[in-house]
N, C-alpha and C. Protein backbone atom coordinates (compact mmCIF):
# COMPACT_ATOMS: atom_id res chain seq x y z
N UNK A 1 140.71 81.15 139.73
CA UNK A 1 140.51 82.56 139.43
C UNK A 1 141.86 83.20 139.12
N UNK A 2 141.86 84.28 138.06
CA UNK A 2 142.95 84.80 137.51
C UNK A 2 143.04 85.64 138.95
N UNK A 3 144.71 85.54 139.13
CA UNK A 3 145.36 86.70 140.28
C UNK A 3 145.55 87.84 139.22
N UNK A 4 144.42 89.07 139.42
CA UNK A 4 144.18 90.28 138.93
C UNK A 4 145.44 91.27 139.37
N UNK A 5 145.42 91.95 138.59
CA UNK A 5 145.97 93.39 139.05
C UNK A 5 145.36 94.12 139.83
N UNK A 6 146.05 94.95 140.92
CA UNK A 6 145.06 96.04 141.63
C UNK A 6 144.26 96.67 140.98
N UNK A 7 143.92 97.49 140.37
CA UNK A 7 143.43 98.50 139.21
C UNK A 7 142.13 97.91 138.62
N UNK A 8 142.06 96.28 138.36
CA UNK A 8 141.48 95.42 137.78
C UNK A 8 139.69 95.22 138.81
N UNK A 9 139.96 95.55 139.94
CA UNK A 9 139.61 95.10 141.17
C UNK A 9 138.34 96.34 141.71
N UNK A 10 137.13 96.17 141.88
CA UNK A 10 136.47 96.99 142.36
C UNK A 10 136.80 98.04 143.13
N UNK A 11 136.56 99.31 143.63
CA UNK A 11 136.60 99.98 144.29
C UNK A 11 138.84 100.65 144.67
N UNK A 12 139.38 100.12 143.72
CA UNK A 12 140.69 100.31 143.97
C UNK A 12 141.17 101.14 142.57
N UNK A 13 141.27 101.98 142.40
CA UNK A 13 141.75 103.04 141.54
C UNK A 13 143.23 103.20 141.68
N UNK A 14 143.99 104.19 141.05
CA UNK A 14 145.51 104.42 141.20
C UNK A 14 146.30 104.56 142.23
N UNK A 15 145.66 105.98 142.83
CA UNK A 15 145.91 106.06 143.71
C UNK A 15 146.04 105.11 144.81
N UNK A 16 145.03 104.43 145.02
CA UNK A 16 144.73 103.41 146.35
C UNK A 16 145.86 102.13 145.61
N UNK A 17 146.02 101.83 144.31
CA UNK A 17 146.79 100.48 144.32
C UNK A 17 148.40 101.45 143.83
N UNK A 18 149.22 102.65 144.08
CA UNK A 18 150.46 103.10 144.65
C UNK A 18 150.33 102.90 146.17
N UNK A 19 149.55 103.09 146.78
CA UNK A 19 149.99 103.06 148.16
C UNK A 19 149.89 101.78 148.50
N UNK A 20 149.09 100.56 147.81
CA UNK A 20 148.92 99.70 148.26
C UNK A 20 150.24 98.52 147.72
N UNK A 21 150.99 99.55 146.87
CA UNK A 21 152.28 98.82 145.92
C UNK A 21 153.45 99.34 147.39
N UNK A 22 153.54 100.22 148.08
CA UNK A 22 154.62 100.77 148.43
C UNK A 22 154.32 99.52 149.65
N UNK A 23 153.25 99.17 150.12
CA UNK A 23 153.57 98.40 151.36
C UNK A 23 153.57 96.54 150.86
N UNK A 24 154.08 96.36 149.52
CA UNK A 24 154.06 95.29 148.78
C UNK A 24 153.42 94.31 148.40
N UNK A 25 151.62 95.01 148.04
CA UNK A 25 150.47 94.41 147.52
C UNK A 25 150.46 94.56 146.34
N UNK A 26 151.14 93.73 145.48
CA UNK A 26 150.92 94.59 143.46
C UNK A 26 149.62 93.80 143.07
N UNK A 27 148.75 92.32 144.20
CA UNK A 27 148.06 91.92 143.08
C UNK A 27 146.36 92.01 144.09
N UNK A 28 145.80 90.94 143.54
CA UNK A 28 145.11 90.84 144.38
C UNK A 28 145.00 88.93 145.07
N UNK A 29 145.87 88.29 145.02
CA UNK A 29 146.57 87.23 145.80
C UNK A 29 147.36 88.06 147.00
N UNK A 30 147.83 89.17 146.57
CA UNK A 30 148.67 89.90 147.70
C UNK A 30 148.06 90.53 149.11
N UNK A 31 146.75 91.08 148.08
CA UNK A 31 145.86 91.63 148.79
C UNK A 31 145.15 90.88 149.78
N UNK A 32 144.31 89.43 149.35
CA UNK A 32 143.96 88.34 149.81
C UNK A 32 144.63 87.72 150.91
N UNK A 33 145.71 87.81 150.57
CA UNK A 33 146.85 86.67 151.90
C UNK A 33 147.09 88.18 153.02
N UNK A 34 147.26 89.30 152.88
CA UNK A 34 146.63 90.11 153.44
C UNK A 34 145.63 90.40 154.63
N UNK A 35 144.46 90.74 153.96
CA UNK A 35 143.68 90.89 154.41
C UNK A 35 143.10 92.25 154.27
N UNK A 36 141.78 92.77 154.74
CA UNK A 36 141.60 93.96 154.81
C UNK A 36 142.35 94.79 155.49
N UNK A 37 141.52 94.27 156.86
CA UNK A 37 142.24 94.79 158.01
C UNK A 37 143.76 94.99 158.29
N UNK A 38 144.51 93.94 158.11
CA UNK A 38 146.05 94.13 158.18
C UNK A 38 146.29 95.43 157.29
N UNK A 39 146.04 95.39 155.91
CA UNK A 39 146.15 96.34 154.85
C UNK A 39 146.06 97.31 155.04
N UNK A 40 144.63 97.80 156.13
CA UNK A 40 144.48 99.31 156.67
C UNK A 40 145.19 99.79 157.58
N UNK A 41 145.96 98.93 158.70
CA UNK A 41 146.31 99.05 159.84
C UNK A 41 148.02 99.22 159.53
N UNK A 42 148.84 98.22 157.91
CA UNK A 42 149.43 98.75 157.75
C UNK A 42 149.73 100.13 156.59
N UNK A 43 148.63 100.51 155.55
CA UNK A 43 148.91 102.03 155.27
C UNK A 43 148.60 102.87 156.53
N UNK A 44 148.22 102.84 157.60
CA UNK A 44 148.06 104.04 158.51
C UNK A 44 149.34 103.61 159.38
N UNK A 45 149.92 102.31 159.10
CA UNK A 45 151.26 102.56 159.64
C UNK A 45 152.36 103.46 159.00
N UNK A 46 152.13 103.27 157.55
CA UNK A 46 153.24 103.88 156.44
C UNK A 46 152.53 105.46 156.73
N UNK A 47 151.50 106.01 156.94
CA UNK A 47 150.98 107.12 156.56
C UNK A 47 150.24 107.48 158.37
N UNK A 48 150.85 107.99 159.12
CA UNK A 48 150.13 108.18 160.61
C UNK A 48 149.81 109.32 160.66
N UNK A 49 150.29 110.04 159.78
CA UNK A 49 149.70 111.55 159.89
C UNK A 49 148.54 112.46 159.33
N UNK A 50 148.10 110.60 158.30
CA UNK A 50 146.82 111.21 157.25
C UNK A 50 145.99 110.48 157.61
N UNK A 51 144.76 110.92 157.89
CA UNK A 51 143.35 109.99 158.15
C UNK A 51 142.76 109.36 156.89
N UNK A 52 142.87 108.36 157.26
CA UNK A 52 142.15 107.02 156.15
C UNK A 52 140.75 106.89 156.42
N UNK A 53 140.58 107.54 155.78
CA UNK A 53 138.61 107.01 155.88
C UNK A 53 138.45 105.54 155.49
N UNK A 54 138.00 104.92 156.77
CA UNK A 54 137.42 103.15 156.28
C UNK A 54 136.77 103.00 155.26
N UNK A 55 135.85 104.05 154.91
CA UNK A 55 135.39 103.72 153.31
C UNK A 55 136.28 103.58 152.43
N UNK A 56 136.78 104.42 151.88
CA UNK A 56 137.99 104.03 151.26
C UNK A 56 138.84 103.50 151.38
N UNK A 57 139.34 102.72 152.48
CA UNK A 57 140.43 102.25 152.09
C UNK A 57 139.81 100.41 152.84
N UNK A 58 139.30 100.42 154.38
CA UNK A 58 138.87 98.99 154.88
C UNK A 58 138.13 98.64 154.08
N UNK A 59 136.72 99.07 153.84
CA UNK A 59 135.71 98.43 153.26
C UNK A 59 135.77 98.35 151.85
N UNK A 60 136.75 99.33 151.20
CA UNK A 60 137.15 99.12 149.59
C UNK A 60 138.02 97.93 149.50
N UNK A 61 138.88 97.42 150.65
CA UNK A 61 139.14 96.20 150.31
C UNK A 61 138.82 95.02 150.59
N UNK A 62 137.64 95.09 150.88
CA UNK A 62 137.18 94.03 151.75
C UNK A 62 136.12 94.16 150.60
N UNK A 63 135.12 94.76 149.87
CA UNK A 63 134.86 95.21 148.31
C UNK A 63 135.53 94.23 147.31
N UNK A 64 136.96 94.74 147.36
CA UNK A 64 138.10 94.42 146.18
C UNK A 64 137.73 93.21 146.14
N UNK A 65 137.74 92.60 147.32
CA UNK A 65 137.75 91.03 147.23
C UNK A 65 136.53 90.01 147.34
N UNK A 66 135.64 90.72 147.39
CA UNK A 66 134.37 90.03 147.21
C UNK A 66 133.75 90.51 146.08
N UNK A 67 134.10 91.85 144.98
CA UNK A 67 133.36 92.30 144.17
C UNK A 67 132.63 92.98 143.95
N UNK A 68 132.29 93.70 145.23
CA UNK A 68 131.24 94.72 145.68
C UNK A 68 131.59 95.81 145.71
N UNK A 69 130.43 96.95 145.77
CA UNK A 69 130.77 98.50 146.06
C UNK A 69 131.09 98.35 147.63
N UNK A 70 132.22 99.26 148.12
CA UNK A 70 132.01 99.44 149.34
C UNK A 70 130.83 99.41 150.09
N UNK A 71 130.09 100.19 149.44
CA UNK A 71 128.80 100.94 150.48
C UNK A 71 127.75 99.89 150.60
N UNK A 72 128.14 98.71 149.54
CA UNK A 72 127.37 97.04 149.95
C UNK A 72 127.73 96.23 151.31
N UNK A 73 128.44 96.50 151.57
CA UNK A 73 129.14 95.49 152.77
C UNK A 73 128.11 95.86 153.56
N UNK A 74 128.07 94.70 154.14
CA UNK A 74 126.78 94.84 154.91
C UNK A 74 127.56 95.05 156.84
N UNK A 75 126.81 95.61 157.34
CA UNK A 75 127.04 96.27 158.89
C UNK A 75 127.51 95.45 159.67
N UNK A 76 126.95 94.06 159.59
CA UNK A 76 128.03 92.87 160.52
C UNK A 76 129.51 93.15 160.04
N UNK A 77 129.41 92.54 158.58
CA UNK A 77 130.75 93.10 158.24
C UNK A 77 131.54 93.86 158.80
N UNK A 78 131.00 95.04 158.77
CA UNK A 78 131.68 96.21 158.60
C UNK A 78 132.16 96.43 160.27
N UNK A 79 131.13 96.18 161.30
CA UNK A 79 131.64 96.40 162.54
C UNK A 79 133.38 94.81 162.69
N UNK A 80 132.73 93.30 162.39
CA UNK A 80 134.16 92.74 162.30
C UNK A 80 135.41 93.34 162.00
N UNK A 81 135.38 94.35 160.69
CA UNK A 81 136.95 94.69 160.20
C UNK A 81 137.02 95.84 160.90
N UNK A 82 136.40 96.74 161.52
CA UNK A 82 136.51 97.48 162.58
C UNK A 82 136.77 96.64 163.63
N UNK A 83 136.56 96.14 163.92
CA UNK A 83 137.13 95.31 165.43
C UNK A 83 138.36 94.53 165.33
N UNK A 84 138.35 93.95 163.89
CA UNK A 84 139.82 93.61 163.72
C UNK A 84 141.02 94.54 164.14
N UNK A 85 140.58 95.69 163.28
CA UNK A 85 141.66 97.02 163.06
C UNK A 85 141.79 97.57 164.47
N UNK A 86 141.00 97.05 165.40
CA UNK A 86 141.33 97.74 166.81
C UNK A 86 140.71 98.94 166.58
N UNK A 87 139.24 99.84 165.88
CA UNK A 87 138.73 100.39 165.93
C UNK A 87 137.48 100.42 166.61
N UNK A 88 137.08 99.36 166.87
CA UNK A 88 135.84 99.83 167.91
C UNK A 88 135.94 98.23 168.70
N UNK A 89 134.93 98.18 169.49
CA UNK A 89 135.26 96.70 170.72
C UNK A 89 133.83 96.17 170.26
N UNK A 90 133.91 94.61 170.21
CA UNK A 90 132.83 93.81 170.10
C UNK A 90 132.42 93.52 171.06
């Protein structure tokens, strides 16, 4: 599979792939070796004073990389990368 550009990538628009450039994700191999979770846990490191809605930003990349709309991820999912991120307890 071609290593895409952010932009290229479901659910990741400009905005979301500058912030996701400043913490040194330009692709989506970057994104991948990554992870969702790391990814969210570090923009709310770079950014602690702005609330990240998990839609936009966990489940859009966890989206990015499977191809899906956010709002597809299905609820197992979605509670794992919450539990990753240290947002809720399994």
């Amino acid at each position: 599979m071609q290593n895409r550009r952010l932009t290229d990538l479901r659910n990741i628009g400009k905005k979301i792939a500058s912030r996701l450039n400043e913490i040194g994700i330009f692709t989506e191999d970057d994104l991948r070796g990554l992870g969702p979770a790391l990814t969210h846990q570090k923009l709310k490191a770079r950014y602690p004073d702005e609330t990240l809605p998990v839609c936009y930003y966990l489940y859009a990349f966890e989206g990015a990389l499977c191809d899906r709309h956010w709002k597809e991820i299905g609820d197992s999912r979605k509670q794992v990368l919450l539990a990753e991120t240290g947002q809720i307890n399994t």
